[in-house]
N, C-alpha and C. Protein backbone atom coordinates (compact mmCIF):
# COMPACT_ATOMS: atom_id res chain seq x y z
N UNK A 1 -0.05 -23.45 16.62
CA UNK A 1 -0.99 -22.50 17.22
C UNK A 1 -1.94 -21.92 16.17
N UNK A 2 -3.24 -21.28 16.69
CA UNK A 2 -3.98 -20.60 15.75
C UNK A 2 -3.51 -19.96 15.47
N UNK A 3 -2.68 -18.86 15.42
CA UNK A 3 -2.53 -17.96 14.92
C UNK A 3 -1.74 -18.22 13.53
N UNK A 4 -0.98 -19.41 13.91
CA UNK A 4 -0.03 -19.59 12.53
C UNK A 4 -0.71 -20.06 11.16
N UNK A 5 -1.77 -20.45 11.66
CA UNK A 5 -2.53 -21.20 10.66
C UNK A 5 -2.84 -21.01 9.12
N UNK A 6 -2.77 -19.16 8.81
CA UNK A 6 -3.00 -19.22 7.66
C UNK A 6 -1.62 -18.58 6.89
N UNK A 7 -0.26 -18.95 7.34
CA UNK A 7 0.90 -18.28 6.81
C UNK A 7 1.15 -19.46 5.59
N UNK A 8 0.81 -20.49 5.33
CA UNK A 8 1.17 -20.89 4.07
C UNK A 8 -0.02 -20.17 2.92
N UNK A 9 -0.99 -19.93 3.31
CA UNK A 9 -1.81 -19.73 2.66
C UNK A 9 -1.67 -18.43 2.16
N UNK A 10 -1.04 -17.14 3.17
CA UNK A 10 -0.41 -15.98 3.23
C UNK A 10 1.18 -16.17 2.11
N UNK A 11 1.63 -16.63 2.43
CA UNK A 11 2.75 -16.77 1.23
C UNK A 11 2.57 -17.36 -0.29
N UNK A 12 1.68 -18.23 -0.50
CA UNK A 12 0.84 -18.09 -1.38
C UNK A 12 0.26 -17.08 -1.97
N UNK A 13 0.05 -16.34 -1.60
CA UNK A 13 -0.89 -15.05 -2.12
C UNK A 13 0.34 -14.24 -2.39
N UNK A 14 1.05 -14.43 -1.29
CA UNK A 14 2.48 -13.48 -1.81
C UNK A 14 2.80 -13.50 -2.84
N UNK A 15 3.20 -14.64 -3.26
CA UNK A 15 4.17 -15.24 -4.24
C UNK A 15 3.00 -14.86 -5.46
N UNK A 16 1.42 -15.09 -5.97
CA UNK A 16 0.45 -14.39 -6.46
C UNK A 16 0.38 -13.06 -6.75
N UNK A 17 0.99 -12.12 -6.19
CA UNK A 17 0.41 -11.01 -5.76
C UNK A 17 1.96 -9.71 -6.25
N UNK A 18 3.00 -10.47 -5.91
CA UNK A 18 4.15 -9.63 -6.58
C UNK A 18 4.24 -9.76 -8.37
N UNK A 19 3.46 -10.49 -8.76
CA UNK A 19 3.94 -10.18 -10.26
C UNK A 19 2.64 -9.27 -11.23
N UNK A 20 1.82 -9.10 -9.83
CA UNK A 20 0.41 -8.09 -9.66
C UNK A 20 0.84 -7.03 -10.06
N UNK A 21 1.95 -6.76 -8.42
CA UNK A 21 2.40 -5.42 -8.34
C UNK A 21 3.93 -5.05 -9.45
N UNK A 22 4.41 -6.02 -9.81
CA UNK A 22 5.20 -5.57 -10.65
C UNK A 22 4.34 -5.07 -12.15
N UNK A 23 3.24 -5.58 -12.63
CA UNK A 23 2.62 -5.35 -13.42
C UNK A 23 2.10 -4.39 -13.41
N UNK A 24 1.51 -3.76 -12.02
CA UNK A 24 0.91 -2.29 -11.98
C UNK A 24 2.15 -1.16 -12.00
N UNK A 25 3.19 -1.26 -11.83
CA UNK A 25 4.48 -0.45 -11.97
C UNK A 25 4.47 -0.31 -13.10
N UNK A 26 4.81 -1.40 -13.85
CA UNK A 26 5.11 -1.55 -15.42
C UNK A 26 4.28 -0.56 -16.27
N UNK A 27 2.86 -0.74 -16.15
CA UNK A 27 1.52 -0.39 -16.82
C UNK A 27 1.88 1.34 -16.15
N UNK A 28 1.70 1.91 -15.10
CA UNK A 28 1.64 2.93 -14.59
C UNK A 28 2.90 3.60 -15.62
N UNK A 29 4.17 3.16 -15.64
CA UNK A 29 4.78 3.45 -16.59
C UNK A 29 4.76 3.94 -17.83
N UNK A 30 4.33 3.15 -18.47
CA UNK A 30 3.58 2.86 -19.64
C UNK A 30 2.83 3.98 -19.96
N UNK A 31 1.66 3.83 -19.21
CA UNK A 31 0.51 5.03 -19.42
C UNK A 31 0.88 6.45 -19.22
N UNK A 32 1.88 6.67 -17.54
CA UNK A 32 2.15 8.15 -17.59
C UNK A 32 3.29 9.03 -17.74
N UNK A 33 3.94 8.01 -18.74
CA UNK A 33 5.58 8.38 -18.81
C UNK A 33 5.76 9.58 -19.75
N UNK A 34 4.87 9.62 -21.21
CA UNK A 34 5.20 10.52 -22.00
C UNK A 34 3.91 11.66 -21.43
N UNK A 35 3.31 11.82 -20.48
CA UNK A 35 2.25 12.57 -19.90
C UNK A 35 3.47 13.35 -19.16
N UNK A 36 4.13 12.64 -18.11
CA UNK A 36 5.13 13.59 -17.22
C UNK A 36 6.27 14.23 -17.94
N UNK A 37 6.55 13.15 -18.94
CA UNK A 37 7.88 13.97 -19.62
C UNK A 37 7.08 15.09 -20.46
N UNK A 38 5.95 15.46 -20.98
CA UNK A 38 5.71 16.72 -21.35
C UNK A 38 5.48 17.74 -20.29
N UNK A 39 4.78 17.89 -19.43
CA UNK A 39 4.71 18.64 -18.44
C UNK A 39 5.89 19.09 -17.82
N UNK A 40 7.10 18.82 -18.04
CA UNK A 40 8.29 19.26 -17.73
C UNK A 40 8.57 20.71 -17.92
N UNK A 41 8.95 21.50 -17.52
CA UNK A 41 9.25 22.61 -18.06
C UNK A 41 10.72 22.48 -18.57
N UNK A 42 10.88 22.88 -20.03
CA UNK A 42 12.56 22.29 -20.85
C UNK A 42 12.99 23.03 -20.48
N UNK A 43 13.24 24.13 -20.08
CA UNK A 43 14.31 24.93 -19.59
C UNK A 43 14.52 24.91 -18.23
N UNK A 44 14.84 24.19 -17.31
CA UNK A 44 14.85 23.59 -16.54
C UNK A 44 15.96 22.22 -16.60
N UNK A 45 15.92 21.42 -17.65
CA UNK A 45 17.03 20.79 -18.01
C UNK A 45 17.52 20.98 -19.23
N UNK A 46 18.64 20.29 -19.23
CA UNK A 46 19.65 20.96 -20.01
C UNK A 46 19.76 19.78 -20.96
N UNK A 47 19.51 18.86 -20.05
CA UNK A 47 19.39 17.51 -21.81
C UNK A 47 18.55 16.72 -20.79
N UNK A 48 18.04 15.07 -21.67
CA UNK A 48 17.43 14.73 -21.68
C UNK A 48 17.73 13.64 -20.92
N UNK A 49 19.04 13.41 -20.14
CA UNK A 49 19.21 12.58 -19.04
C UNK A 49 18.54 13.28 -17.35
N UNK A 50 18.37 14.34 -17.85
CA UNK A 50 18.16 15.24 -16.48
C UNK A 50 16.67 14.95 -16.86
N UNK A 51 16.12 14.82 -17.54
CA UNK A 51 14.45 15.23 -17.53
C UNK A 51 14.05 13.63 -17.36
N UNK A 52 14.60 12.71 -18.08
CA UNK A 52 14.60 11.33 -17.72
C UNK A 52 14.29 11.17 -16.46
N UNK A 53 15.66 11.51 -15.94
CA UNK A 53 15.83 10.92 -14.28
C UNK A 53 14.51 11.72 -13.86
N UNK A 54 14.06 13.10 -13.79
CA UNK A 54 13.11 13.79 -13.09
C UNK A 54 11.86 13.34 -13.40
N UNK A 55 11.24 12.60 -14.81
CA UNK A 55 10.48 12.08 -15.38
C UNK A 55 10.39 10.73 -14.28
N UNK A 56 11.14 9.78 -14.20
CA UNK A 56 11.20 9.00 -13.37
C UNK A 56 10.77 8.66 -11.76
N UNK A 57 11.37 9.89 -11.20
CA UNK A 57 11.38 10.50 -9.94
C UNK A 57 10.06 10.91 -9.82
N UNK A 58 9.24 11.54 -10.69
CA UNK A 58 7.84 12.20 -10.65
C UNK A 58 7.02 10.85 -10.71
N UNK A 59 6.81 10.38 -11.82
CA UNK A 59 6.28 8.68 -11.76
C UNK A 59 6.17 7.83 -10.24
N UNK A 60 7.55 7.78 -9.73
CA UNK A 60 7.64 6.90 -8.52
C UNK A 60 6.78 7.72 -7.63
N UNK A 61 6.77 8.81 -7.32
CA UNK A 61 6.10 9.81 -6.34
C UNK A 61 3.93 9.40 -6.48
N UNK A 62 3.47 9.30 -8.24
CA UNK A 62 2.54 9.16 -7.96
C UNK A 62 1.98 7.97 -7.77
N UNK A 63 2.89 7.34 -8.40
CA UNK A 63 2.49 5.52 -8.37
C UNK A 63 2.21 5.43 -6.70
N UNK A 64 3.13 5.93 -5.82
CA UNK A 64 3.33 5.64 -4.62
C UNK A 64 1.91 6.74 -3.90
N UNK A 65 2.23 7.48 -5.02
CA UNK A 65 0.88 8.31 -4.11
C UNK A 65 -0.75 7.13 -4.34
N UNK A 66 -1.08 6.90 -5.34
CA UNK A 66 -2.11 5.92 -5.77
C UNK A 66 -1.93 4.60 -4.99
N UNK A 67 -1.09 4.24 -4.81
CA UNK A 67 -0.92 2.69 -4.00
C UNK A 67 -1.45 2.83 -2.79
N UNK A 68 -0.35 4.10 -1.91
CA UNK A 68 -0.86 4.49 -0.25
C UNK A 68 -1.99 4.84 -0.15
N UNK A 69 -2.69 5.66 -0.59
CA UNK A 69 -4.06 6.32 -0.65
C UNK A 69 -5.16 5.26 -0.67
N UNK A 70 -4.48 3.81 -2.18
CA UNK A 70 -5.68 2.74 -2.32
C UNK A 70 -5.56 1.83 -0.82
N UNK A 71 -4.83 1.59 -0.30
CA UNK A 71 -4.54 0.88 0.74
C UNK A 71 -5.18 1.43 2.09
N UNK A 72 -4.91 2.69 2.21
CA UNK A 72 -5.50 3.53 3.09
C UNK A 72 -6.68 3.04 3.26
N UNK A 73 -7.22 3.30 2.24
CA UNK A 73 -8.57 3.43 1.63
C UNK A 73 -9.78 1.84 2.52
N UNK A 74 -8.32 0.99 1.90
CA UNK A 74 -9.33 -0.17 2.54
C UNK A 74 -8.67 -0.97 3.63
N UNK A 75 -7.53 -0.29 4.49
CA UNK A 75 -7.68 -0.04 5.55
C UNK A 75 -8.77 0.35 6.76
N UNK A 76 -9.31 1.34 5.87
CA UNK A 76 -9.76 2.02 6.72
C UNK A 76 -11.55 1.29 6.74
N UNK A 77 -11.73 0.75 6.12
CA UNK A 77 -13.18 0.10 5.47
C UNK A 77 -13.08 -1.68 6.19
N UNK A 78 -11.80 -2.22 6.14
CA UNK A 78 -11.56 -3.38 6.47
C UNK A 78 -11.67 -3.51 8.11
N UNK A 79 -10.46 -2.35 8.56
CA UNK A 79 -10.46 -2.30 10.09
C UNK A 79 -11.53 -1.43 10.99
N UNK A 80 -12.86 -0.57 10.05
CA UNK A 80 -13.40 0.36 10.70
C UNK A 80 -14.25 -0.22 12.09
N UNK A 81 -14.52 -1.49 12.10
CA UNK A 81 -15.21 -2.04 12.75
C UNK A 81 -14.54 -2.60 13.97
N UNK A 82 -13.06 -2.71 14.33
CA UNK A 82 -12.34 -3.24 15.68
C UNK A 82 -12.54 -2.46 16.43
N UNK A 83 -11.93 -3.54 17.83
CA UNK A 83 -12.45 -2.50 19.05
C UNK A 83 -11.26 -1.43 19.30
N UNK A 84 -10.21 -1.65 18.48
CA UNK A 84 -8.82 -0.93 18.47
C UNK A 84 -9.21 0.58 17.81
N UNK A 85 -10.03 1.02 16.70
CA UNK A 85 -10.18 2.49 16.22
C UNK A 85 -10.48 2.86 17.17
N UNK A 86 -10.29 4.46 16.96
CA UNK A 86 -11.10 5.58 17.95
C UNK A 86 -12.21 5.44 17.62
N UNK A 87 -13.16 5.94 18.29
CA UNK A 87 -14.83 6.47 18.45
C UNK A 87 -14.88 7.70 17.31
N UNK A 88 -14.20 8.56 17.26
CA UNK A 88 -14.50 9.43 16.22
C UNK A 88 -14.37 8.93 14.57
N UNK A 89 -13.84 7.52 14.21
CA UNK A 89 -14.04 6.58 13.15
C UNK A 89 -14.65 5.35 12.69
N UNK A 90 -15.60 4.84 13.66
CA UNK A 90 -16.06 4.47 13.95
C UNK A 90 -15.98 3.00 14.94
N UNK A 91 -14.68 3.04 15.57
CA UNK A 91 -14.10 2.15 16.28
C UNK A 91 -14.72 2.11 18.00
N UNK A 92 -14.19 1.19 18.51
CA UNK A 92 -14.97 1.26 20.17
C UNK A 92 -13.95 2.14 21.29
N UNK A 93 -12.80 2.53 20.03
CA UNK A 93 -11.42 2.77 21.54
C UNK A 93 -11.62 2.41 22.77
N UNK A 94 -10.98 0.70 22.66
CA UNK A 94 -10.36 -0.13 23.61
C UNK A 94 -9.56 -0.97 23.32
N UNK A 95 -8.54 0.21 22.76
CA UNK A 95 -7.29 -0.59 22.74
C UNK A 95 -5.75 -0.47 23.91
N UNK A 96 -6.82 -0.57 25.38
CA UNK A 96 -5.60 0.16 25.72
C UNK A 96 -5.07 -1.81 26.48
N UNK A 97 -6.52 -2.69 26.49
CA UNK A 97 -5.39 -4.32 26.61
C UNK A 97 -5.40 -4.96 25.12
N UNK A 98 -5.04 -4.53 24.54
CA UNK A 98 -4.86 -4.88 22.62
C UNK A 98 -3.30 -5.67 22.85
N UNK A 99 -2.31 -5.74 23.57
CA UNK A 99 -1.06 -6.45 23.90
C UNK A 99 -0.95 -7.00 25.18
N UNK A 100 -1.94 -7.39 26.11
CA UNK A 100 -1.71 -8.06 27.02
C UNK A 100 -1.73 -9.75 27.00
N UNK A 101 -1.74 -10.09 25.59
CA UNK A 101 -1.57 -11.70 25.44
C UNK A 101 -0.37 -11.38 24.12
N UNK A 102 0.32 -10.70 24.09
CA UNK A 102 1.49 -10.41 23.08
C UNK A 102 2.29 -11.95 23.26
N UNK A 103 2.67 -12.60 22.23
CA UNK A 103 2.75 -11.58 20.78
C UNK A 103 1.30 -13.00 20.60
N UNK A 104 0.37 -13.18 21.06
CA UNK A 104 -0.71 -14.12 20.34
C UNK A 104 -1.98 -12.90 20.83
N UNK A 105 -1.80 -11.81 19.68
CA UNK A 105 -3.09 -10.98 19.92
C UNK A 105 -4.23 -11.68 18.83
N UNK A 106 -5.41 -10.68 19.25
CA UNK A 106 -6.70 -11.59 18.84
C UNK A 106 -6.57 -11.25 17.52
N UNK A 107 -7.15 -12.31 17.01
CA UNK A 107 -7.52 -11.94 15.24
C UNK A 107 -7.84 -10.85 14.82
N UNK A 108 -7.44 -10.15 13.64
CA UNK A 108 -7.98 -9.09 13.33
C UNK A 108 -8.41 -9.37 11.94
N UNK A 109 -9.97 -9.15 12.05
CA UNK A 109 -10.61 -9.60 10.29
C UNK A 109 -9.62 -9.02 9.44
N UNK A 110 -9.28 -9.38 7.95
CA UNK A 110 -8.59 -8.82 7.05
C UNK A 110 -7.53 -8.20 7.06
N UNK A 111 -7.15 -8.72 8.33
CA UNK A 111 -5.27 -8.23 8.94
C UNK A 111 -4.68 -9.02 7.81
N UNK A 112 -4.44 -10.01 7.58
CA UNK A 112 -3.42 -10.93 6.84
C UNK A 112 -3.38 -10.44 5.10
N UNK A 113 -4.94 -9.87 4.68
CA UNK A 113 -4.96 -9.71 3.42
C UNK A 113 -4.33 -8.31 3.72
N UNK A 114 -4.42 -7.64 4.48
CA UNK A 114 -4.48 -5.99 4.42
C UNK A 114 -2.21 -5.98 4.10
N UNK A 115 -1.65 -6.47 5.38
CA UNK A 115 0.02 -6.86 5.78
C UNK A 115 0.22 -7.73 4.47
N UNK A 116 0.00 -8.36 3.74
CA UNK A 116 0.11 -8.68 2.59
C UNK A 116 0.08 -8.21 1.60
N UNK A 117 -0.54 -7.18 1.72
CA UNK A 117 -0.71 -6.11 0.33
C UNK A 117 0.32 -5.31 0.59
């Protein structure tokens, strides 16, 4: 079927694309690790396994904040144009037959790159 058509091509990019994102973890690391571990307030922990782990914990929070936000971002730029957005984003809102040929719904431009990321 059409629809299946571009899943080798989609796992491809996968298999491309995780040693991307392991690399942007790594680097994010890298760059804001001794930034968070100063901003700590030391009295607050008591040694340096506690500020570690919290050092850590703070990291994962913004990495994750920067990832969702970039994705958002071109989400929102990729899909602004379907007939599925609301009208107040610049969509046609008519998505109310968007599943009446389930599960072979219509193409959606830059669906595959967007579910891949």
């Amino acid at each position: 079927p059409e629809y299946t058509r571009n899943v080798p091509i989609g796992i491809l990019v996968a298999f491309l694309i995780t040693p991307l994102f392991e690399g942007y973890k790594t680097l994010f690391n890298y760059l804001f690790h001794d930034y968070f571990a100063r901003i700590l307030n030391p009295a607050k922990y008591s040694n340096e396994e506690e500020k570690e782990k919290r050092t850590q914990k703070i990291i994962k929070y913004a990495r994750g904040l920067l990832y969702y936000s970039c994705t958002s971002i071109f989400a929102f730029f990729a899909f602004r144009n379907n007939k599925f957005w609301p009208t107040y984003i610049g969509g046609d809102n008519c998505c109310q037959d968007i599943y009446d040929q389930a599960p072979h719904v219509y193409e959606i431009e830059y669906g595959h790159n967007f579910y891949i990321f």
